[in-house]
N, C-alpha and C. Protein backbone atom coordinates (compact mmCIF):
# COMPACT_ATOMS: atom_id res chain seq x y z
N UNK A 1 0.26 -12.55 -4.52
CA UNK A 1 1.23 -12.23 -3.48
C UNK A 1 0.58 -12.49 -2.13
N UNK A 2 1.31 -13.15 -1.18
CA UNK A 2 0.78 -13.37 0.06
C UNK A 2 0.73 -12.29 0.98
N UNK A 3 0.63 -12.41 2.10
CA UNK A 3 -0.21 -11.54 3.33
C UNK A 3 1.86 -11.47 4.02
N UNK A 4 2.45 -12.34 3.91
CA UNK A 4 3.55 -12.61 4.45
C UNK A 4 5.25 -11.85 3.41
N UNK A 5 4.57 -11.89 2.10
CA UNK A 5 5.25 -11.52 1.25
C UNK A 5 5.38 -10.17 1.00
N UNK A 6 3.97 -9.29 1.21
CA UNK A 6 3.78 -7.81 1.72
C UNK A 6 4.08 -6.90 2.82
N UNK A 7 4.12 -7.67 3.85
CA UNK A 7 5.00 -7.56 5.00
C UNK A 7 6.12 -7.90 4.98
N UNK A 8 6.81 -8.31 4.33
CA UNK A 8 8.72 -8.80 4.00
C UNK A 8 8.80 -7.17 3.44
N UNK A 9 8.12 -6.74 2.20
CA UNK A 9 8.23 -5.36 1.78
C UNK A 9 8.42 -4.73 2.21
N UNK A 10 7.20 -4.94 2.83
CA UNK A 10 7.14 -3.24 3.81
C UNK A 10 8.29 -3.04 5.11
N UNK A 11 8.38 -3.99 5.40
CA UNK A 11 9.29 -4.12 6.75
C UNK A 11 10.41 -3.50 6.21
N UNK A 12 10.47 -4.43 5.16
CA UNK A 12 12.40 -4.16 4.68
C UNK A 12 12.55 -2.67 4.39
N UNK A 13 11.59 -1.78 4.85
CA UNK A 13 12.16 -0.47 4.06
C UNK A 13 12.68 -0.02 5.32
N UNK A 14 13.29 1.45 5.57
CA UNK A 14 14.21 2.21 6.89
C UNK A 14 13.01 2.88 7.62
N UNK A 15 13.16 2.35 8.74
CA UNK A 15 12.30 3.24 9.71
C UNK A 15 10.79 2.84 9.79
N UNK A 16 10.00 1.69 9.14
CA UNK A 16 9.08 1.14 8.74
C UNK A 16 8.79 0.94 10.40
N UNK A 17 7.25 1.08 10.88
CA UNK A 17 6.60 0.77 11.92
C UNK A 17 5.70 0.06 11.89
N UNK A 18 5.20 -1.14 12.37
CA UNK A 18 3.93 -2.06 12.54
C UNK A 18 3.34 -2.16 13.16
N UNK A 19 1.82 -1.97 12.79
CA UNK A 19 0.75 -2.05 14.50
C UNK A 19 -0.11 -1.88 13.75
N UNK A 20 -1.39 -2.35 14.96
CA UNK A 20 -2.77 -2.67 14.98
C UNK A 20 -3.27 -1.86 15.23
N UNK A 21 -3.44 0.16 15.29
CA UNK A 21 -4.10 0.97 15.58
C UNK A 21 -5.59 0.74 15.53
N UNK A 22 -6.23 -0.04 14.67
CA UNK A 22 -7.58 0.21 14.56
C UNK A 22 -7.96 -1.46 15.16
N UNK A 23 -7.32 -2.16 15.80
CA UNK A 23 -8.22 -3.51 16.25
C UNK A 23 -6.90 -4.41 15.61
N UNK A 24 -7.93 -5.38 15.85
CA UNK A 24 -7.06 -6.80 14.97
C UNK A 24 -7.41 -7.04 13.68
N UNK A 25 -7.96 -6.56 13.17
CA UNK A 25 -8.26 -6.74 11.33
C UNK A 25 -7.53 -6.13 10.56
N UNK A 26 -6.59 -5.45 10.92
CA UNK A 26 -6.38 -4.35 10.16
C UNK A 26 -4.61 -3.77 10.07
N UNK A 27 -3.61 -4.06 9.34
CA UNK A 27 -2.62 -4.19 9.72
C UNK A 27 -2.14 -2.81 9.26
N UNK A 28 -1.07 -1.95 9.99
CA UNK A 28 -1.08 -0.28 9.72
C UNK A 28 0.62 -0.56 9.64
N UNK A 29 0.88 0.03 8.47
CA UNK A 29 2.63 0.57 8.41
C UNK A 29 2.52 2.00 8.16
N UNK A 30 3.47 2.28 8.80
CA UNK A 30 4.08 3.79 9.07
C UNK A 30 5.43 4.08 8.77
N UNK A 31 5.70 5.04 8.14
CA UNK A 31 7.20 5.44 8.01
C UNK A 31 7.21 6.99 9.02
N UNK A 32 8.06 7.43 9.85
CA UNK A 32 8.07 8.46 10.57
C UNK A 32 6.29 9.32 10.66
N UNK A 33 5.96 8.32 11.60
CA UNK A 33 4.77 8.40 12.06
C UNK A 33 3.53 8.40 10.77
N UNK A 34 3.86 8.73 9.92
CA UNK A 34 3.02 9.03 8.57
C UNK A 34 2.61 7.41 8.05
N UNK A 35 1.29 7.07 7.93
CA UNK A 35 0.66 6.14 7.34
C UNK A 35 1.08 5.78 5.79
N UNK A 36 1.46 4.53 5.44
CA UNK A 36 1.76 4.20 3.81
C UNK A 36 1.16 3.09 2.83
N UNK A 37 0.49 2.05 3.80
CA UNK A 37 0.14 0.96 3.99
C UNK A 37 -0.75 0.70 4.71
N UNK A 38 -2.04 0.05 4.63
CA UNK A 38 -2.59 -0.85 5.01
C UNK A 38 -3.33 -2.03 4.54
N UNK A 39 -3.56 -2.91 5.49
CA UNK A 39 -4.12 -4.47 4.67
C UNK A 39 -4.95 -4.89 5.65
N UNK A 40 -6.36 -4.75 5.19
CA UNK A 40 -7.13 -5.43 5.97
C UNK A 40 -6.98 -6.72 5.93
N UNK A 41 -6.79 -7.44 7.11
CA UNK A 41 -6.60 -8.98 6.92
C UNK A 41 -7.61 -9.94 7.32
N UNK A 42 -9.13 -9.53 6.71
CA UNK A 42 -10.41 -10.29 6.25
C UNK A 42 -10.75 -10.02 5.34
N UNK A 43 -9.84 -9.05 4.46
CA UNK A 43 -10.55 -9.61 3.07
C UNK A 43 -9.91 -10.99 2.13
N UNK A 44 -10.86 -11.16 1.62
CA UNK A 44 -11.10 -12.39 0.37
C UNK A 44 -10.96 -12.22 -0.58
N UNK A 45 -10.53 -11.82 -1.52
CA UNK A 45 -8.51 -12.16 -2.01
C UNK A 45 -8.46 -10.76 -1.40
N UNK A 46 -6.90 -11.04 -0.74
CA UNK A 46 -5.62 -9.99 -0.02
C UNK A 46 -5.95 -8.96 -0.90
N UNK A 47 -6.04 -7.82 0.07
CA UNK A 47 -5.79 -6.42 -0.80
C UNK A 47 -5.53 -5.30 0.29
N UNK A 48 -4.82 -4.45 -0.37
CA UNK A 48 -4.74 -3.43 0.78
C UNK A 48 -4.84 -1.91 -0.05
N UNK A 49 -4.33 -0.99 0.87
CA UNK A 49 -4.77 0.52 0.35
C UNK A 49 -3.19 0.85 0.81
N UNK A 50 -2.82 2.11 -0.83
CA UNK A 50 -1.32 2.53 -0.99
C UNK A 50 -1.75 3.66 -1.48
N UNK A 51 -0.76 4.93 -0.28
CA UNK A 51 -1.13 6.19 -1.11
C UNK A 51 -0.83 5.95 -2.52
N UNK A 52 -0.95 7.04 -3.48
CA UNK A 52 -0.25 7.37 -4.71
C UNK A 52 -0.73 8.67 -5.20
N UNK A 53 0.52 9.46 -6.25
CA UNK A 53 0.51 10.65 -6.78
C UNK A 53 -1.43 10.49 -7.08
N UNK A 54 -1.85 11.86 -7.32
CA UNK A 54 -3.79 11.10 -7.78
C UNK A 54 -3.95 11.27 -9.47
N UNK A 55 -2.45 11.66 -10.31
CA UNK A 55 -2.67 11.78 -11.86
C UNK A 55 -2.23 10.00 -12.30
N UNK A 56 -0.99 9.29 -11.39
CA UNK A 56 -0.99 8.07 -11.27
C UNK A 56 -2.19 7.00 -10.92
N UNK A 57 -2.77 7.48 -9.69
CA UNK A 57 -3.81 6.87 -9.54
C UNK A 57 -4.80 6.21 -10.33
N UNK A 58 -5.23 7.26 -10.85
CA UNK A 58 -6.46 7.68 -11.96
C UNK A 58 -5.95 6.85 -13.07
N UNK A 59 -4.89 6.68 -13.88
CA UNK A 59 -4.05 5.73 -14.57
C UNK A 59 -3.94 4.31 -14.24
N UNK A 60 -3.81 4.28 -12.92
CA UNK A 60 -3.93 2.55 -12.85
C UNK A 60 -5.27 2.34 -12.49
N UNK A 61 -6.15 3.22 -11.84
CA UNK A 61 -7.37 2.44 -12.18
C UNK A 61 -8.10 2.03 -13.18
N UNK A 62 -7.79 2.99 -14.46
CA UNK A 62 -8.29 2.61 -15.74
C UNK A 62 -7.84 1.57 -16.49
N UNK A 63 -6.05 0.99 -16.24
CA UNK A 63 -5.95 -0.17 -16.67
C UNK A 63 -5.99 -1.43 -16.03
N UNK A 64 -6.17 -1.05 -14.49
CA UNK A 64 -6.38 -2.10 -14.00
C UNK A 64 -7.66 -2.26 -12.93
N UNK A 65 -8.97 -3.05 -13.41
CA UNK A 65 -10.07 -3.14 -12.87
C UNK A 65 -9.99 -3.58 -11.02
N UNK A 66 -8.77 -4.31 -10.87
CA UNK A 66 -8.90 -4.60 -9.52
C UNK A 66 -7.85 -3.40 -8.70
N UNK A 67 -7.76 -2.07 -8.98
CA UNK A 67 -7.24 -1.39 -8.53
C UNK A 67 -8.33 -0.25 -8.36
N UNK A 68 -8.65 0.38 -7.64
CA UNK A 68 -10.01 1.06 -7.28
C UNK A 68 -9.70 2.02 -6.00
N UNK A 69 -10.44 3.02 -5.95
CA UNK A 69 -9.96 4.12 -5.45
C UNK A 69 -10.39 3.58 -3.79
N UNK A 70 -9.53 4.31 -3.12
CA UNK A 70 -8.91 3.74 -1.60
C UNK A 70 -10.23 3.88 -0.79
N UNK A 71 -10.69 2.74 -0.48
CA UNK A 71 -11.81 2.16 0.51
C UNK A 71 -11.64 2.59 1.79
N UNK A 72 -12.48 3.31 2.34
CA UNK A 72 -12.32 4.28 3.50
C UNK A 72 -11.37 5.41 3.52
N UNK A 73 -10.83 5.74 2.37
CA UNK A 73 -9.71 6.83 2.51
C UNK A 73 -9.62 7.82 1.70
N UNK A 74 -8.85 8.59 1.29
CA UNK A 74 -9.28 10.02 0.64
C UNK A 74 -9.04 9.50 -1.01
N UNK A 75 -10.12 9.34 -1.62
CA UNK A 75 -9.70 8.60 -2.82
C UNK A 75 -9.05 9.10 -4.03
N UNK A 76 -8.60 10.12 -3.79
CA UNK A 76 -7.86 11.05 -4.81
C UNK A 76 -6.28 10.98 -4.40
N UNK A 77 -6.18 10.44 -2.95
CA UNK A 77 -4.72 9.58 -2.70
C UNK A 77 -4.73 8.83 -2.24
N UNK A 78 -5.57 7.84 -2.21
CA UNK A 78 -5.27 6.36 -2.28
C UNK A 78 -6.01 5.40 -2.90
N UNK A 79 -5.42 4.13 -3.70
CA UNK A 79 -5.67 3.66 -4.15
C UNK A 79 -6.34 2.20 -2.87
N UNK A 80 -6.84 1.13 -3.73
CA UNK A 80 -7.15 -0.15 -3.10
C UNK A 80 -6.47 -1.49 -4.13
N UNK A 81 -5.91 -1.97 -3.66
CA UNK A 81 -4.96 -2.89 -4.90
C UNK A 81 -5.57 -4.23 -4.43
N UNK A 82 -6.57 -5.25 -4.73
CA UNK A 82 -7.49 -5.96 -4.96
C UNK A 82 -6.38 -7.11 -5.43
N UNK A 83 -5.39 -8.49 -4.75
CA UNK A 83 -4.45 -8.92 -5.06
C UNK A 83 -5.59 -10.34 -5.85
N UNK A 84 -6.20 -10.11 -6.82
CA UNK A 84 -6.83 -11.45 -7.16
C UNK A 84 -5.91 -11.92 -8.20
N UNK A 85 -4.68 -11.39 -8.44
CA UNK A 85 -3.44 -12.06 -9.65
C UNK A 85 -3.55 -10.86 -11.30
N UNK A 86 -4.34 -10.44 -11.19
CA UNK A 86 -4.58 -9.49 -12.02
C UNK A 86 -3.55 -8.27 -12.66
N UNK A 87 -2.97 -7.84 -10.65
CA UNK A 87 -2.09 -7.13 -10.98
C UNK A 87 -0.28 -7.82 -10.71
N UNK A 88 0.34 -7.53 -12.09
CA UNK A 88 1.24 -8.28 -11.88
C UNK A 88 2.42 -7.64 -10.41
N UNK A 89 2.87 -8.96 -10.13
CA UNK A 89 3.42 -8.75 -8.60
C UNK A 89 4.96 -7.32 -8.57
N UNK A 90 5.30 -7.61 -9.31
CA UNK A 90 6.38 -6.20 -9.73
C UNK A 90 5.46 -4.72 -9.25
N UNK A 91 4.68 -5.11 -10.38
CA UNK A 91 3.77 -3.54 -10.07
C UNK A 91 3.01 -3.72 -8.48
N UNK A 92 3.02 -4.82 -7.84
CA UNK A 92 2.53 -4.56 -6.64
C UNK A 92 3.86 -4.14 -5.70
N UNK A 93 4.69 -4.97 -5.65
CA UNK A 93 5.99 -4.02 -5.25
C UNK A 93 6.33 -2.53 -5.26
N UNK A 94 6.15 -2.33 -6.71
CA UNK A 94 6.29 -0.92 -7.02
C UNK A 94 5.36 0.34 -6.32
N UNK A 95 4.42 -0.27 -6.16
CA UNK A 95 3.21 0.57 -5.72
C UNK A 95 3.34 0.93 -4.31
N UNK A 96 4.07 -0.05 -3.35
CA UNK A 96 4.09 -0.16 -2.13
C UNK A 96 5.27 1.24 -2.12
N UNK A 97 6.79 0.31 -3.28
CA UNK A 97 7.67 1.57 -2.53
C UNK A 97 7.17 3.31 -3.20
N UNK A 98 5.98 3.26 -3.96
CA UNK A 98 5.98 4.92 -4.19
C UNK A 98 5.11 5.36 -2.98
N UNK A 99 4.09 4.72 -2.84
CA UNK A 99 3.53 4.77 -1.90
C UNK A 99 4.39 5.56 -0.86
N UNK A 100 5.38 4.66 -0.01
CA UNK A 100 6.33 5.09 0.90
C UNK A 100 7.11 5.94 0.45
N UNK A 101 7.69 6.09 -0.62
CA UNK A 101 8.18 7.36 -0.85
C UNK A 101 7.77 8.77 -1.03
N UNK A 102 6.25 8.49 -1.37
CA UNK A 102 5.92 9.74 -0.61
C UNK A 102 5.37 10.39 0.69
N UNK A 103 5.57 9.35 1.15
CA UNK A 103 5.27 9.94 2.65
C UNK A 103 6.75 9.96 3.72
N UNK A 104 7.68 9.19 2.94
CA UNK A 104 8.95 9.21 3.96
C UNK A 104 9.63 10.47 4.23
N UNK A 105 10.53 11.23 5.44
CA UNK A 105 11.29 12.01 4.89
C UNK A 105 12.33 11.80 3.74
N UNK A 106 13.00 12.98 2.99
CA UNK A 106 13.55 13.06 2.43
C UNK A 106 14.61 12.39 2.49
N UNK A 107 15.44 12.13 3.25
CA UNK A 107 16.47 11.05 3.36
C UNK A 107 16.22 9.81 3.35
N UNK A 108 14.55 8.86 3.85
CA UNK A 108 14.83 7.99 3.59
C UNK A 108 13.85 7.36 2.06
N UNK A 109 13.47 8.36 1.42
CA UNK A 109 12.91 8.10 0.35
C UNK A 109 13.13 6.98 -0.48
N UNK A 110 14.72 6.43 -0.50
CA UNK A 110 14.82 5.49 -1.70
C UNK A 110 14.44 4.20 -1.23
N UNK A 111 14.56 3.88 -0.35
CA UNK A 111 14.15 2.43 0.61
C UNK A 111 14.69 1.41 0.29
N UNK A 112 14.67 0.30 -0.03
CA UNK A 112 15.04 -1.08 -0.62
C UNK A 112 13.88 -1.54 -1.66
């Protein structure tokens, strides 16, 4: 999945915010101020960091080696999704909207 194709995602959800809080490397989505997303954009293959439940977590890291607990972040809720093709692109979709759904308010939880 591309750098362009992850950002179509994320955008398309309600209330989705974009910015560079930490510099230019580093691309930050927000749903009502709350962080859901990020993608450092120097790493070598694309990967970024997605909250998730931490009994889910713990589950996809064991079946999937390029999914690894969230690089700079509280690793018991967030993951690091390592896009080297490994993980199939559905489940990278998927990951993005739970991700955002748990940090959205309640109304806009279901997203696109």
């Amino acid at each position: 999945m591309s750098l362009d194709l992850l950002r179509e995602h994320a955008l398309a959800k309600p209330d989705v915010e974009e910015s560079l809080p930490f510099g230019p490397d580093v691309l930050v989505f927000k749903v009502s101020r709350k962080v859901f997303l990020l993608i450092p954009l120097d790493s070598h293959p694309l990967q970024f960091n997605a909250k998730c439940d931490p009994e889910r977590a713990l589950e996809l890291r064991e079946a999937y080696p390029s999914i690894l607990p969230g690089y700079h972040m509280n690793k018991t809720h967030w993951n690091t999704v390592i896009l080297d093709g490994s993980v199939p692109i559905p489940l990278v979709r998927e990951l993005i909207d739970h991700s955002y759904a748990l940090v959205a308010p309640k109304g806009r939880r279901k997203g696109n």
